[in-house]
C-alpha atoms as a PDB file:
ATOM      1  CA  UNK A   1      80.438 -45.245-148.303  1.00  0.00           C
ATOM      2  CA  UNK A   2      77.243 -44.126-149.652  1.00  0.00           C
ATOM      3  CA  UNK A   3      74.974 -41.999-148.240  1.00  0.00           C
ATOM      4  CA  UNK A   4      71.671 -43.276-146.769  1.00  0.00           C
ATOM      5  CA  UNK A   5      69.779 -41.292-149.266  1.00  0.00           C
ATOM      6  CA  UNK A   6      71.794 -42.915-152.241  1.00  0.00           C
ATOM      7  CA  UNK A   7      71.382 -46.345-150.784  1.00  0.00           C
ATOM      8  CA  UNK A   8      67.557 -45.787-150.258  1.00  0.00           C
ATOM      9  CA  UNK A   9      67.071 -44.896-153.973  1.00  0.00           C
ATOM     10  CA  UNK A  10      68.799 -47.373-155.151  1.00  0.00           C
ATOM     11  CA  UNK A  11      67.211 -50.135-153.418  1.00  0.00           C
ATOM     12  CA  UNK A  12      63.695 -48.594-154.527  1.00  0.00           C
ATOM     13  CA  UNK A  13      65.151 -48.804-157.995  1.00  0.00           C
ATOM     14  CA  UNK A  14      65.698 -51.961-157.544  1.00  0.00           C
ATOM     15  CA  UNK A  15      62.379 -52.877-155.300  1.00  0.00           C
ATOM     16  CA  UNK A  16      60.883 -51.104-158.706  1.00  0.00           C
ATOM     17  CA  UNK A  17      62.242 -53.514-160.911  1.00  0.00           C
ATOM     18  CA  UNK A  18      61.746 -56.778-158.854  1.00  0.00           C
ATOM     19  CA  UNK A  19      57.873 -55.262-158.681  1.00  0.00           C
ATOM     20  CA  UNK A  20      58.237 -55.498-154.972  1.00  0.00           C
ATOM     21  CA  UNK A  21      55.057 -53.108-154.037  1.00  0.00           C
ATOM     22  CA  UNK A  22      55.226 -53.155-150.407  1.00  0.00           C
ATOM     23  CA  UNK A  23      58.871 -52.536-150.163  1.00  0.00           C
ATOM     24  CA  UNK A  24      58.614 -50.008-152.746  1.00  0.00           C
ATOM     25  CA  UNK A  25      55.910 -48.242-150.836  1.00  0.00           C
ATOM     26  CA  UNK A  26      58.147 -47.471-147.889  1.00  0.00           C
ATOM     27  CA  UNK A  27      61.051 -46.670-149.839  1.00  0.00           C
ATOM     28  CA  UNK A  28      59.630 -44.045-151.555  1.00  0.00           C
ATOM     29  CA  UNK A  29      57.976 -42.593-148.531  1.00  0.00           C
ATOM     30  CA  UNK A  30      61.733 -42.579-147.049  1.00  0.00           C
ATOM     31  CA  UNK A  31      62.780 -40.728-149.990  1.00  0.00           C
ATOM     32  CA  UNK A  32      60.089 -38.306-149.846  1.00  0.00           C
ATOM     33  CA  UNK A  33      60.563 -37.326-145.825  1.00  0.00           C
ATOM     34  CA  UNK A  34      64.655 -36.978-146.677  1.00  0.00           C
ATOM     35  CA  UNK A  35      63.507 -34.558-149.414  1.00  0.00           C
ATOM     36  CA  UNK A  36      61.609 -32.203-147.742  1.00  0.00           C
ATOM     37  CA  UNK A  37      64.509 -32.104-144.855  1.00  0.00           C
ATOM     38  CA  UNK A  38      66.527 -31.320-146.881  1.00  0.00           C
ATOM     39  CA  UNK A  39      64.277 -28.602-148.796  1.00  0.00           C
ATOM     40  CA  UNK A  40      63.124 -27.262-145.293  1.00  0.00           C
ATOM     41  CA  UNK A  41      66.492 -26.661-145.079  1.00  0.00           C
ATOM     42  CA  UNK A  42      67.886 -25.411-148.402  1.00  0.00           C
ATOM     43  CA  UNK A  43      70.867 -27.232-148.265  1.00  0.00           C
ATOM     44  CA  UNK A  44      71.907 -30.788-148.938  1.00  0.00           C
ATOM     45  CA  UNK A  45      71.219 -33.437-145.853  1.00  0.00           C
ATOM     46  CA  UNK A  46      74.075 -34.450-143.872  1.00  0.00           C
ATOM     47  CA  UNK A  47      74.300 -38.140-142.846  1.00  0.00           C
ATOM     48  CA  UNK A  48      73.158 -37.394-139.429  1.00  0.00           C
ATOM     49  CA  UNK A  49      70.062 -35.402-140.529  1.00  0.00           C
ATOM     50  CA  UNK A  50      69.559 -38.889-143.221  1.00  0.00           C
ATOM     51  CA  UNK A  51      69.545 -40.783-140.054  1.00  0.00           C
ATOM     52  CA  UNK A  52      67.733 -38.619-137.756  1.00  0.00           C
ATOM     53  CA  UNK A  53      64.557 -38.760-141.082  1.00  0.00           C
ATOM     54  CA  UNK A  54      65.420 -42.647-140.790  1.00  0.00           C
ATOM     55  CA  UNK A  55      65.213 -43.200-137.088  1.00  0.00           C
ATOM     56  CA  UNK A  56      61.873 -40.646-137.085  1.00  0.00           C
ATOM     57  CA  UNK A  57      60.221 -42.905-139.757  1.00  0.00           C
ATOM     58  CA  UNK A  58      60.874 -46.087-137.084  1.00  0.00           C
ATOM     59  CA  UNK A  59      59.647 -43.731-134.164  1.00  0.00           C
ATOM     60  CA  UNK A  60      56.521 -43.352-135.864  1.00  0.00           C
ATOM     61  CA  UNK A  61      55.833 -46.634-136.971  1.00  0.00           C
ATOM     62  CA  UNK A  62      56.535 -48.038-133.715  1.00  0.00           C
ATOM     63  CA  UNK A  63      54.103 -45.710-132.173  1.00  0.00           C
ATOM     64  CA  UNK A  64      51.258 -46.725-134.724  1.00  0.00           C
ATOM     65  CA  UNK A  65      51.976 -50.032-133.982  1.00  0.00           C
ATOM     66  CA  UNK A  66      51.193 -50.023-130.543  1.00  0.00           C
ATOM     67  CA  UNK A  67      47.664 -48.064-131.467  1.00  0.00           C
ATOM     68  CA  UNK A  68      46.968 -50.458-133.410  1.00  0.00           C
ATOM     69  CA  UNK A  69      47.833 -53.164-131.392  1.00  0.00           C
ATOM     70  CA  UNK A  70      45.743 -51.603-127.995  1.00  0.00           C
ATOM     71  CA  UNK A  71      42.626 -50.628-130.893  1.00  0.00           C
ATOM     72  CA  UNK A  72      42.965 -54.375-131.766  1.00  0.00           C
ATOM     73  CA  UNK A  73      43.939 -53.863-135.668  1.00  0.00           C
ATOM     74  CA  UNK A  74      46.080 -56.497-136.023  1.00  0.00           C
ATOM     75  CA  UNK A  75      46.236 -56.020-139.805  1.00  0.00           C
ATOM     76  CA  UNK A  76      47.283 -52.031-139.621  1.00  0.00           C
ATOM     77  CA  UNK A  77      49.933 -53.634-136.773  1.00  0.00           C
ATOM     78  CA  UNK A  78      51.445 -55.998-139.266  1.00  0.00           C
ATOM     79  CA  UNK A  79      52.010 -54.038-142.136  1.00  0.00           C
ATOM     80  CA  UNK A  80      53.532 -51.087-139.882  1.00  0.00           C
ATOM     81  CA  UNK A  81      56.200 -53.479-138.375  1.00  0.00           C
ATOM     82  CA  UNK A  82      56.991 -54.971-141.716  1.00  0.00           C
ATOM     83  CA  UNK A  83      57.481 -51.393-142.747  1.00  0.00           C
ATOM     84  CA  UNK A  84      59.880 -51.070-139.762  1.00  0.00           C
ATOM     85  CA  UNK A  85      61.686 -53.848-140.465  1.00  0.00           C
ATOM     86  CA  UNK A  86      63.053 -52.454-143.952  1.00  0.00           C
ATOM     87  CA  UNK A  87      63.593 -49.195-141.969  1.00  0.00           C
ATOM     88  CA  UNK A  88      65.707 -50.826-139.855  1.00  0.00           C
ATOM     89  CA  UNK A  89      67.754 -52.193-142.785  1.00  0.00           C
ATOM     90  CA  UNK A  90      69.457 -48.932-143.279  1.00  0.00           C
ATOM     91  CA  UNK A  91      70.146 -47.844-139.284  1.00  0.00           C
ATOM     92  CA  UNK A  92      73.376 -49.019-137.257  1.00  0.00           C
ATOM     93  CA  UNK A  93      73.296 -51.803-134.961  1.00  0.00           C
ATOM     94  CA  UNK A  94      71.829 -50.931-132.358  1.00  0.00           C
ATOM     95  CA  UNK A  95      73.391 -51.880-128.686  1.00  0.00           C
ATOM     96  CA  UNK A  96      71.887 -54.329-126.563  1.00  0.00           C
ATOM     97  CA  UNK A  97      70.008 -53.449-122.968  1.00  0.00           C
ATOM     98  CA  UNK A  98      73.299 -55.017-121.092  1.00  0.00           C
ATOM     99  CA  UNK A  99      75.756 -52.691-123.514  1.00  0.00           C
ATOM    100  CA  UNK A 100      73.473 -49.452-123.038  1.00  0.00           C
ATOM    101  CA  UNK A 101      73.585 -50.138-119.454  1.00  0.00           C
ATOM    102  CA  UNK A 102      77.165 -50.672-119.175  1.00  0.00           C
ATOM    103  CA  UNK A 103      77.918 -47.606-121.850  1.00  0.00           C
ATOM    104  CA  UNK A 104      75.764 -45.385-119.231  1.00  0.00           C
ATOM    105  CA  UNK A 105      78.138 -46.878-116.175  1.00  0.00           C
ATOM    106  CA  UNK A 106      80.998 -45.639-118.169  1.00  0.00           C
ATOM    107  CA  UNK A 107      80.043 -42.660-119.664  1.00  0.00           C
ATOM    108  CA  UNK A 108      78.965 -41.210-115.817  1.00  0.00           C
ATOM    109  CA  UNK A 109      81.590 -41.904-114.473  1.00  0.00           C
ATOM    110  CA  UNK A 110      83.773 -40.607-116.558  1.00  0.00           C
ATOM    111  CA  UNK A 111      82.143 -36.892-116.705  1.00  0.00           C
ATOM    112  CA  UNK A 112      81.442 -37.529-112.588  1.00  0.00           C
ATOM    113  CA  UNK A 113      77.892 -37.329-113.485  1.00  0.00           C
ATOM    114  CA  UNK A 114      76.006 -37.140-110.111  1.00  0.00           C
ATOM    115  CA  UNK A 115      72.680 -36.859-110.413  1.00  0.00           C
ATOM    116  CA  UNK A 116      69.398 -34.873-112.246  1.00  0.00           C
ATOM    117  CA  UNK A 117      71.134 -31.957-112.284  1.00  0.00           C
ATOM    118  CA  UNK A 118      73.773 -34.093-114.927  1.00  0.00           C
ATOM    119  CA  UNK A 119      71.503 -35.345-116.904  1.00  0.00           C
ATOM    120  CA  UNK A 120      71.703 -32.320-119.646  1.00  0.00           C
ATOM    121  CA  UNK A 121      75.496 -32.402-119.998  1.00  0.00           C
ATOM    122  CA  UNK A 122      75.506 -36.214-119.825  1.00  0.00           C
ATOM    123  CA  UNK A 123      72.885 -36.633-122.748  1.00  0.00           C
ATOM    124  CA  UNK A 124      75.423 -34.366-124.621  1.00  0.00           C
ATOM    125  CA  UNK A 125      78.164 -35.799-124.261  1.00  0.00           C
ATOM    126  CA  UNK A 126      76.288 -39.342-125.015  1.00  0.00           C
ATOM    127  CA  UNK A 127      74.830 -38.086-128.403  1.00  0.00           C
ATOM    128  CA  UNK A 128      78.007 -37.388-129.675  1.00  0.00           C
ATOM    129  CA  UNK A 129      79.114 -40.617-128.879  1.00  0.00           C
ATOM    130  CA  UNK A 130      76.155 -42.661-129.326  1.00  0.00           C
ATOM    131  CA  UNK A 131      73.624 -41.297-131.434  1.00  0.00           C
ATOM    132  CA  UNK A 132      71.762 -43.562-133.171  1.00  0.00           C
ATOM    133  CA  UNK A 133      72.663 -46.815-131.766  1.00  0.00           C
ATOM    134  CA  UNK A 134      71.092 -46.715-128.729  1.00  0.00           C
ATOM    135  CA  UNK A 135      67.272 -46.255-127.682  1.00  0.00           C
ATOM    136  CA  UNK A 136      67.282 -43.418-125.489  1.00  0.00           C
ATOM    137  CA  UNK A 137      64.134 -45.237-122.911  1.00  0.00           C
ATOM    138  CA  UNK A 138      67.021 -47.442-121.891  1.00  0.00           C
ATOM    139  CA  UNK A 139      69.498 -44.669-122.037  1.00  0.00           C
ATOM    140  CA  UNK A 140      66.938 -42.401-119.433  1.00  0.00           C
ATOM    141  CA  UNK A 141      66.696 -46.101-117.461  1.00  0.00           C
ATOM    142  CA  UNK A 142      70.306 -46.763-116.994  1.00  0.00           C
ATOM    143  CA  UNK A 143      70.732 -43.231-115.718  1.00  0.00           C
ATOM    144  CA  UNK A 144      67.577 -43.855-113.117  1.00  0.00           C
ATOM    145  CA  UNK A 145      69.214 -47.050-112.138  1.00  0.00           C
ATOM    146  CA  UNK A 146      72.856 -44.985-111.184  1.00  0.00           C
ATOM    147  CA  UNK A 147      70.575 -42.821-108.737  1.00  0.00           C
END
């Protein structure tokens, strides 16, 4: 399987060549964020640290979003959730509130997680289960809702 940084350039080769701007626009920009991970690190990405760039670029979309949204610029809104939506092309599935919730039920009980004082240990183990298929708001929430 290729990585997400191959798929990303080709499908802005390919945005290029259909003349798709907007698409094209956020492809690059994907591109350009993986590239100076990986220089920043002088080494080549992993496909976590691809993901981790990819899931940051949603992050921060969603976030300008809901500025925009509360400032009432609809039109800066828009175009920042289109941009998430070809984001989100490229991330896993992501589990539903009822899976996360029932993941968290599992996953405590299973390391006899018993509280705050868990919480460290169980977000460990979780993110090397998990990562990236799971919002962590609703990951924090299912653990508030086990006590």
């Amino acid at each position: 399987m290729a990585g997400y940084f191959d798929r990303v350039q080709a499908d802005m080769k390919a945005a290029l060549k259909a003349g798709d701007k907007a698409r094209l626009e956020v492809l690059r920009m994907l591109l350009s964020d993986m590239n100076k991970k990986a220089d920043a690190q002088a080494e080549p990405l992993s496909e976590a640290d691809e993901l981790a760039v990819l899931q940051r670029a949603v992050k921060t979309r969603a976030d300008t979003v809901q500025q925009a949204t509360a400032a009432g610029r609809a039109e800066i809104a828009a175009k920042e959730q289109a941009e998430i939506e070809v984001v989100q092309r490229y991330l896993p599935k992501q589990m539903s509130a009822e899976e996360v919730a029932a993941k968290v039920k599992e996953l405590a009980a299973e390391i006899g997680y018993t509280g705050g004082k868990d919480t460290g240990r169980f977000m460990k183990e979780w993110m090397a289960r998990h990562q990236g298929v799971a919002d962590g708001k609703q990951v924090q929430a299912g653990l508030r809702a086990l006590g």
